[in-house]
PDB file of N, CA and C in Angstrom:
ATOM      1  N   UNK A   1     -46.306  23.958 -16.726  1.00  0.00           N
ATOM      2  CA  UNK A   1     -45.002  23.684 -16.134  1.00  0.00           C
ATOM      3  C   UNK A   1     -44.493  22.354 -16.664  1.00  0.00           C
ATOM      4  N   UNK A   2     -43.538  21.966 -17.171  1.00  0.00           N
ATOM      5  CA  UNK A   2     -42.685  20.934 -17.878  1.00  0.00           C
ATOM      6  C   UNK A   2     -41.917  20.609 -16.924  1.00  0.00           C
ATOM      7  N   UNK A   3     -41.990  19.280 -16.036  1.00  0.00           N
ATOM      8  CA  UNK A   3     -41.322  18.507 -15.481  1.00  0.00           C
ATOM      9  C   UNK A   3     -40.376  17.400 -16.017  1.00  0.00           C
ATOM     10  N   UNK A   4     -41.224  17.282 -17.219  1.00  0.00           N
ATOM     11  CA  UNK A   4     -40.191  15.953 -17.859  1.00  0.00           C
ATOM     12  C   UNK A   4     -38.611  16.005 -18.082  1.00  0.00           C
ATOM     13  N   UNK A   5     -38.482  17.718 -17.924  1.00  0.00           N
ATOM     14  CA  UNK A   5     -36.643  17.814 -18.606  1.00  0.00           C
ATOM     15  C   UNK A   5     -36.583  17.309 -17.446  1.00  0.00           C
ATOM     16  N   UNK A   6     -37.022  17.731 -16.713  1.00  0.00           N
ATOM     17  CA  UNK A   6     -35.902  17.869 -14.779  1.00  0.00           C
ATOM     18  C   UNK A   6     -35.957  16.491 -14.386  1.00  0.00           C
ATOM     19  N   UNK A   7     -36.561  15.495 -14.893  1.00  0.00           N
ATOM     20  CA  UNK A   7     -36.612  14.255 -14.098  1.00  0.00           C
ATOM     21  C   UNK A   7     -35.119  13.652 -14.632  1.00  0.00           C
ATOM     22  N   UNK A   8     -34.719  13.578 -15.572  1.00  0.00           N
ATOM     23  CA  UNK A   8     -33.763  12.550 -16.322  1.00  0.00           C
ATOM     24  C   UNK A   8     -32.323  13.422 -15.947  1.00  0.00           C
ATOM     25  N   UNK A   9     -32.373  14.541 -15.338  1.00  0.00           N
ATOM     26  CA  UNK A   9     -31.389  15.404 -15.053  1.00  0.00           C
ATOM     27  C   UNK A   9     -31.207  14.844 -13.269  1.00  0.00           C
ATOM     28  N   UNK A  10     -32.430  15.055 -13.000  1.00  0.00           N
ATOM     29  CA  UNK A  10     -32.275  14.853 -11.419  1.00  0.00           C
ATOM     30  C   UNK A  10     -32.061  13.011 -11.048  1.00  0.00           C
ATOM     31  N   UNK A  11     -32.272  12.390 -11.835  1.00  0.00           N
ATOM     32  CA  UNK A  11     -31.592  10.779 -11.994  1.00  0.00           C
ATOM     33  C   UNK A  11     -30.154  11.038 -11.824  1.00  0.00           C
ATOM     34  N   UNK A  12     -29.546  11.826 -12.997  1.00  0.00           N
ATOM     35  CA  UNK A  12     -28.490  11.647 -13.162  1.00  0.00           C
ATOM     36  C   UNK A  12     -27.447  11.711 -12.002  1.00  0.00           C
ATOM     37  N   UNK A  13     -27.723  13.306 -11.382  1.00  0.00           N
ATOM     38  CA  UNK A  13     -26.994  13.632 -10.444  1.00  0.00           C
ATOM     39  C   UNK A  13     -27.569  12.511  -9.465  1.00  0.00           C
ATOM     40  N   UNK A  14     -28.627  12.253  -8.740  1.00  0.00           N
ATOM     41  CA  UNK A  14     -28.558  11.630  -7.504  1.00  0.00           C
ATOM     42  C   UNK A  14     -27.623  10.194  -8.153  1.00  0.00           C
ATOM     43  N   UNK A  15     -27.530   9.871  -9.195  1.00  0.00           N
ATOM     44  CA  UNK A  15     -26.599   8.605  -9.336  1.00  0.00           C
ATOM     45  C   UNK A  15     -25.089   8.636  -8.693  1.00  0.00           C
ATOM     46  N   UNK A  16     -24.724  10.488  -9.909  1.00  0.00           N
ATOM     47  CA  UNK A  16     -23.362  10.792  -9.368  1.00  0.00           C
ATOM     48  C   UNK A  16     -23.157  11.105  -7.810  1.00  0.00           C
ATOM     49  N   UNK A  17     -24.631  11.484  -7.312  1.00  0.00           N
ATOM     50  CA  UNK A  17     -23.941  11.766  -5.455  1.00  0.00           C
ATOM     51  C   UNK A  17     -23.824  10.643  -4.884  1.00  0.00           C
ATOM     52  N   UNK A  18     -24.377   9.970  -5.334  1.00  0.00           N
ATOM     53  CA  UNK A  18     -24.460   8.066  -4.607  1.00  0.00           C
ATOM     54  C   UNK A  18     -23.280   7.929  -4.818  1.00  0.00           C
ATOM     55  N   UNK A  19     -22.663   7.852  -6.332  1.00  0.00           N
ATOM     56  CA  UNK A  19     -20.846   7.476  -6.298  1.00  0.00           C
ATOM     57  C   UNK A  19     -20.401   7.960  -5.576  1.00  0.00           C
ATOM     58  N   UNK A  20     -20.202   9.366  -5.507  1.00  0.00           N
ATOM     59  CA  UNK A  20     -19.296   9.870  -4.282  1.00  0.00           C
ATOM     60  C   UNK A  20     -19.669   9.626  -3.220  1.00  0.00           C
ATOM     61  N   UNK A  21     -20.445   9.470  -2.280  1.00  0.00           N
ATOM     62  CA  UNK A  21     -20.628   9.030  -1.361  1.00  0.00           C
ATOM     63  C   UNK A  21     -19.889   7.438  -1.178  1.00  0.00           C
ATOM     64  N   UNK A  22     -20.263   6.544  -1.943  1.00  0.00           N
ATOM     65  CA  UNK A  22     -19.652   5.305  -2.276  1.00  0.00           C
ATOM     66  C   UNK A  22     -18.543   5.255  -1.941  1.00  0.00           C
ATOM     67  N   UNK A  23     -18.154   6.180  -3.177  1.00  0.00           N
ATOM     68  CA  UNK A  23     -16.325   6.033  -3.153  1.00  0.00           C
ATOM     69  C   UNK A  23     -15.511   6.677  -2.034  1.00  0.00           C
ATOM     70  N   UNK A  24     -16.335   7.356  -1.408  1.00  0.00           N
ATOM     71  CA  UNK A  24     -16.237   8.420   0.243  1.00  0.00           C
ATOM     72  C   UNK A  24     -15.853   7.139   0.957  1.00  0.00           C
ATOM     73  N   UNK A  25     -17.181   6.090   1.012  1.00  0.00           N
ATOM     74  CA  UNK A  25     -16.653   5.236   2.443  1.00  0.00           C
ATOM     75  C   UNK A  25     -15.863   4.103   1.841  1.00  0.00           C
ATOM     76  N   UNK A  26     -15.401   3.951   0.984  1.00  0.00           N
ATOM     77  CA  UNK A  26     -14.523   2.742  -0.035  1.00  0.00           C
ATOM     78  C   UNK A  26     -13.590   3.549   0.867  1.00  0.00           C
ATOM     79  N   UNK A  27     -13.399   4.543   0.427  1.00  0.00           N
ATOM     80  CA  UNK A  27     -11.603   5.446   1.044  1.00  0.00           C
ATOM     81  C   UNK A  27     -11.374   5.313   2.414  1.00  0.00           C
ATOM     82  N   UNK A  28     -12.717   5.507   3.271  1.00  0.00           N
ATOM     83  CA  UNK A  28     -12.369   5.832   4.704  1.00  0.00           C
ATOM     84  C   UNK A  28     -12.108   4.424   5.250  1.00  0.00           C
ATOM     85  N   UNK A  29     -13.146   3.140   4.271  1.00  0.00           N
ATOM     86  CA  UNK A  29     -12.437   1.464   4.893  1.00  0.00           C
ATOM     87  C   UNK A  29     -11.045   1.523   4.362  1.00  0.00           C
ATOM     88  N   UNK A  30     -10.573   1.844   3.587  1.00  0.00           N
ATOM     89  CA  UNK A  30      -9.125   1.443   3.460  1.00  0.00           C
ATOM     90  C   UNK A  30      -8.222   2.507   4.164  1.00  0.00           C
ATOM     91  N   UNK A  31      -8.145   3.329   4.325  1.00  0.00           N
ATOM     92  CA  UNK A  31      -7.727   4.319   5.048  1.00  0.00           C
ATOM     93  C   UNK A  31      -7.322   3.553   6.488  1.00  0.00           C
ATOM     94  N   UNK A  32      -8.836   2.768   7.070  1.00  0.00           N
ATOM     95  CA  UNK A  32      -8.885   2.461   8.365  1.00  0.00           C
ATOM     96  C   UNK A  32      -8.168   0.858   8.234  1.00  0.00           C
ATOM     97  N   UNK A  33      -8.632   0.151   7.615  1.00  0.00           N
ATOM     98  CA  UNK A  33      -7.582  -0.848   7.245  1.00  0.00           C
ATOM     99  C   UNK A  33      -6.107  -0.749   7.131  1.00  0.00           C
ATOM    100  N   UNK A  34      -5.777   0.191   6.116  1.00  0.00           N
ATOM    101  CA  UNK A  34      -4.511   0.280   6.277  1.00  0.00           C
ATOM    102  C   UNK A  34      -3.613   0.552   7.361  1.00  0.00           C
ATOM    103  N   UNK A  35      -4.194   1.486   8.166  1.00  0.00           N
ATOM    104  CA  UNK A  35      -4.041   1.666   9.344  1.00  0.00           C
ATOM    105  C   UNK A  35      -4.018   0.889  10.669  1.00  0.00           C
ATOM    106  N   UNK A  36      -4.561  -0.127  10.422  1.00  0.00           N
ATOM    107  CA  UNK A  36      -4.827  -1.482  11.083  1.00  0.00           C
ATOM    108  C   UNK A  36      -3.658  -2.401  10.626  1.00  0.00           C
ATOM    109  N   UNK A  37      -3.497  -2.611   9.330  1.00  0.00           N
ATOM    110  CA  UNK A  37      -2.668  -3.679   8.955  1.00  0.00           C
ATOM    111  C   UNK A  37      -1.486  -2.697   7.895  1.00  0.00           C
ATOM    112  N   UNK A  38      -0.672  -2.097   8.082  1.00  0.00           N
ATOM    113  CA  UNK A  38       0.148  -1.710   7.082  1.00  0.00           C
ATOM    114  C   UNK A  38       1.074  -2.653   6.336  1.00  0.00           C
ATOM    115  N   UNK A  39       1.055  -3.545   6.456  1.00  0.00           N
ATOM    116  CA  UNK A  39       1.569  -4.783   5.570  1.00  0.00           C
ATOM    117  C   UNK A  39       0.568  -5.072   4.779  1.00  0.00           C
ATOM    118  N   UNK A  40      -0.267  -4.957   4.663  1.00  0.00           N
ATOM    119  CA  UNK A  40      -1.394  -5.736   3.559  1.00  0.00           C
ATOM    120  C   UNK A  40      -1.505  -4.286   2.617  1.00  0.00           C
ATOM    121  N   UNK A  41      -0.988  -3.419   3.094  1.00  0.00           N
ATOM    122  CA  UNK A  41      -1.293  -1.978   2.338  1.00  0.00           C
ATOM    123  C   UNK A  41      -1.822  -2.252   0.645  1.00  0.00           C
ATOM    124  N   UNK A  42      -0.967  -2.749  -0.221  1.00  0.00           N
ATOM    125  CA  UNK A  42      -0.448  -3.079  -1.514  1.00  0.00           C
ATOM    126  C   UNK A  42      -1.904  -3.848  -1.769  1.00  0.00           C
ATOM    127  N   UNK A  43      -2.261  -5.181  -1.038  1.00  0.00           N
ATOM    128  CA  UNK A  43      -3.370  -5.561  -1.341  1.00  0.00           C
ATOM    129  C   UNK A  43      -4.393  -5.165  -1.133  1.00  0.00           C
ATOM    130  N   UNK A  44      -4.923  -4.399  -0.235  1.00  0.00           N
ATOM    131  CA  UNK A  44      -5.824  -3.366   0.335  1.00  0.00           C
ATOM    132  C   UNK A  44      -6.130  -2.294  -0.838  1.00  0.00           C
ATOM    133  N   UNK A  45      -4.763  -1.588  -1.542  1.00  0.00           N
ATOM    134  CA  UNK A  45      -5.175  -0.671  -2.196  1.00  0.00           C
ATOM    135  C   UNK A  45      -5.416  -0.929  -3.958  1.00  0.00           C
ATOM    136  N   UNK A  46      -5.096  -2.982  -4.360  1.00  0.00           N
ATOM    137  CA  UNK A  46      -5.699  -3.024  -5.637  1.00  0.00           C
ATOM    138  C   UNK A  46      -7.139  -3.487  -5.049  1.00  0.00           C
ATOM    139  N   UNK A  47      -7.483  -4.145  -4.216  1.00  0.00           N
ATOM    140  CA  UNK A  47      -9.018  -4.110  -3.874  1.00  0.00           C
ATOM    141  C   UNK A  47      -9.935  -3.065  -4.210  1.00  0.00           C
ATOM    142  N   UNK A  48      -9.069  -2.038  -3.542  1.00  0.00           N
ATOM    143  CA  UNK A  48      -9.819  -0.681  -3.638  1.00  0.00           C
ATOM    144  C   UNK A  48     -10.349   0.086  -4.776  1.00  0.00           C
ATOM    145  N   UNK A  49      -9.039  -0.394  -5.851  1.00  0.00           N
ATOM    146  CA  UNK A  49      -9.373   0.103  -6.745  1.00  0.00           C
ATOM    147  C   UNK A  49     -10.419  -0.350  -7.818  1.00  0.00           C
ATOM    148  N   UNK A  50     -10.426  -1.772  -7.728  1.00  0.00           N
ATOM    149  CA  UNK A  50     -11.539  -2.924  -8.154  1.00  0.00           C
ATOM    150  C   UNK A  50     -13.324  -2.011  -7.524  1.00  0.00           C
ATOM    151  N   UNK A  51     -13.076  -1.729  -6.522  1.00  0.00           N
ATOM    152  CA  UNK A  51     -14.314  -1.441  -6.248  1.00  0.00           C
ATOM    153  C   UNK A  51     -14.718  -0.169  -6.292  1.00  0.00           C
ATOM    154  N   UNK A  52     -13.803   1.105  -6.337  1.00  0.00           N
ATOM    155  CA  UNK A  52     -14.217   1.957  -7.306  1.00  0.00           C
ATOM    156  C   UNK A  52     -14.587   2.029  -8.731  1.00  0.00           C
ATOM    157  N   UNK A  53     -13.843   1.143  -9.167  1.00  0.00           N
ATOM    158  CA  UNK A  53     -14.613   1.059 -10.491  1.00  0.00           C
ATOM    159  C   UNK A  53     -15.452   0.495 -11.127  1.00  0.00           C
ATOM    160  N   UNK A  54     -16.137  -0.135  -9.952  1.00  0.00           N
ATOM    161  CA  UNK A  54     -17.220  -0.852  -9.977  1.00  0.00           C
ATOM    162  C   UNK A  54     -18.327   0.448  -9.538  1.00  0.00           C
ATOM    163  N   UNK A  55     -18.111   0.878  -8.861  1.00  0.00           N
ATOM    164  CA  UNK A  55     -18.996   1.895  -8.058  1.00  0.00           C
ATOM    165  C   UNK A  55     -19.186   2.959  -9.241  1.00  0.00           C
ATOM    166  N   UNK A  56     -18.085   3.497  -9.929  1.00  0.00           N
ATOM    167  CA  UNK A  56     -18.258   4.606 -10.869  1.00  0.00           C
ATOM    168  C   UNK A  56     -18.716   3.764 -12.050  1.00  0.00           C
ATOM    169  N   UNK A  57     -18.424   2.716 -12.450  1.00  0.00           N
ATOM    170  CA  UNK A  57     -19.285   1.977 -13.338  1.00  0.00           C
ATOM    171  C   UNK A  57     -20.920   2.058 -13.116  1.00  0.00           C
ATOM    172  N   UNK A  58     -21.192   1.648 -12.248  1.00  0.00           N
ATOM    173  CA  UNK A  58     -22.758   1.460 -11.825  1.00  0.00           C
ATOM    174  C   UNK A  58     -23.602   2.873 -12.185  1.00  0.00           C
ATOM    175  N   UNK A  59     -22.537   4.229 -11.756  1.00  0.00           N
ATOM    176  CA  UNK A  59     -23.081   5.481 -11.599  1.00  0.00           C
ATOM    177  C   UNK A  59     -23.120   5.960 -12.812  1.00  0.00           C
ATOM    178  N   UNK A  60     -22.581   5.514 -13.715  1.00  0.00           N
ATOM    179  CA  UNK A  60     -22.313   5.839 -15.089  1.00  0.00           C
ATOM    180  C   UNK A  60     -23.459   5.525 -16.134  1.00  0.00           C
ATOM    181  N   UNK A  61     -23.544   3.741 -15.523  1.00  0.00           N
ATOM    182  CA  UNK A  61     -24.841   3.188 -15.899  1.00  0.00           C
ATOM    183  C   UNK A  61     -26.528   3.771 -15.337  1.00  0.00           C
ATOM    184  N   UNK A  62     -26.178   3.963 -14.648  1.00  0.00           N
ATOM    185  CA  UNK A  62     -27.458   4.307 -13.828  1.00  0.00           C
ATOM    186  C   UNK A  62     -27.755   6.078 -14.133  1.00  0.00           C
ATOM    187  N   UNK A  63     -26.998   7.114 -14.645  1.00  0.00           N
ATOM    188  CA  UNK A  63     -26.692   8.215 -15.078  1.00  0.00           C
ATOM    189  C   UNK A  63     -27.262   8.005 -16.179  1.00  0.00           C
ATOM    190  N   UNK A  64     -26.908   6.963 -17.402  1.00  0.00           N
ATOM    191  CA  UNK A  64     -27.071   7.087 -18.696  1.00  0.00           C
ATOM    192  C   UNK A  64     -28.490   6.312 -19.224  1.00  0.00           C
ATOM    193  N   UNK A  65     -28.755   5.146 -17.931  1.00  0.00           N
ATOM    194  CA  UNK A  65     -30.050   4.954 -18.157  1.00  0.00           C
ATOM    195  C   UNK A  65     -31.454   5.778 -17.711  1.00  0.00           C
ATOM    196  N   UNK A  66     -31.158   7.106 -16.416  1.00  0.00           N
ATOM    197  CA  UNK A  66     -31.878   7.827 -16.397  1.00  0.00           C
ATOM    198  C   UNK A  66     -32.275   9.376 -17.866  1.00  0.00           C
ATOM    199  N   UNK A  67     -31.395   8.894 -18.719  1.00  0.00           N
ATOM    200  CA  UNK A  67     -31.277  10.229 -19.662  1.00  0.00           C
ATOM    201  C   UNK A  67     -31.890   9.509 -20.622  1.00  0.00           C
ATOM    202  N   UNK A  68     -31.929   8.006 -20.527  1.00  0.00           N
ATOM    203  CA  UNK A  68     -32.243   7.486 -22.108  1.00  0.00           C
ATOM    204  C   UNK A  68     -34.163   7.208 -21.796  1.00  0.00           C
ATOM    205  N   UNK A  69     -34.218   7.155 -20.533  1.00  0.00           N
ATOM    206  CA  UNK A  69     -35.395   6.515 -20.245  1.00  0.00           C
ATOM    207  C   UNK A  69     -36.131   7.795 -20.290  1.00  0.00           C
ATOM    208  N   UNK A  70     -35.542   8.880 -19.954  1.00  0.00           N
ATOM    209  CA  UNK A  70     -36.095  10.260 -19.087  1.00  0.00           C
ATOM    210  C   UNK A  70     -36.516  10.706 -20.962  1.00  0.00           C
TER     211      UNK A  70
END
């Protein structure tokens, strides 16, 4: 039985479910923020976007270092 493919595959995805999850509660704080403060909306939502792409950055990295290592 050959385990080695499945490890660098199964890195990958648990990276990508971590992003979404991530970027799940990134949405639901600003969502709830905004909702709290609708004047700050504008700044609330370039924050947001700063830290999604930090988050899909990481998952990207962490995706591509499980395939290179795997």
């Amino acid at each position: 039985m050959e385990t080695i493919g499945i490890v660098p595959g199964l890195g990958a995805g648990l990276a990508v479910i971590g992003a979404g999850i991530g970027i799940g509660l990134i949405g639901k704080g600003v969502a709830e923020a905004i909702a709290r403060q609708p004047e700050a909306a504008a700044e609330i939502r370039s924050q947001t976007f700063l830290l999604a792409i930090l988050v899909e950055g990481a998952a990207i990295l962490l995706g591509l270092l499980s395939l290179v290592l795997g």
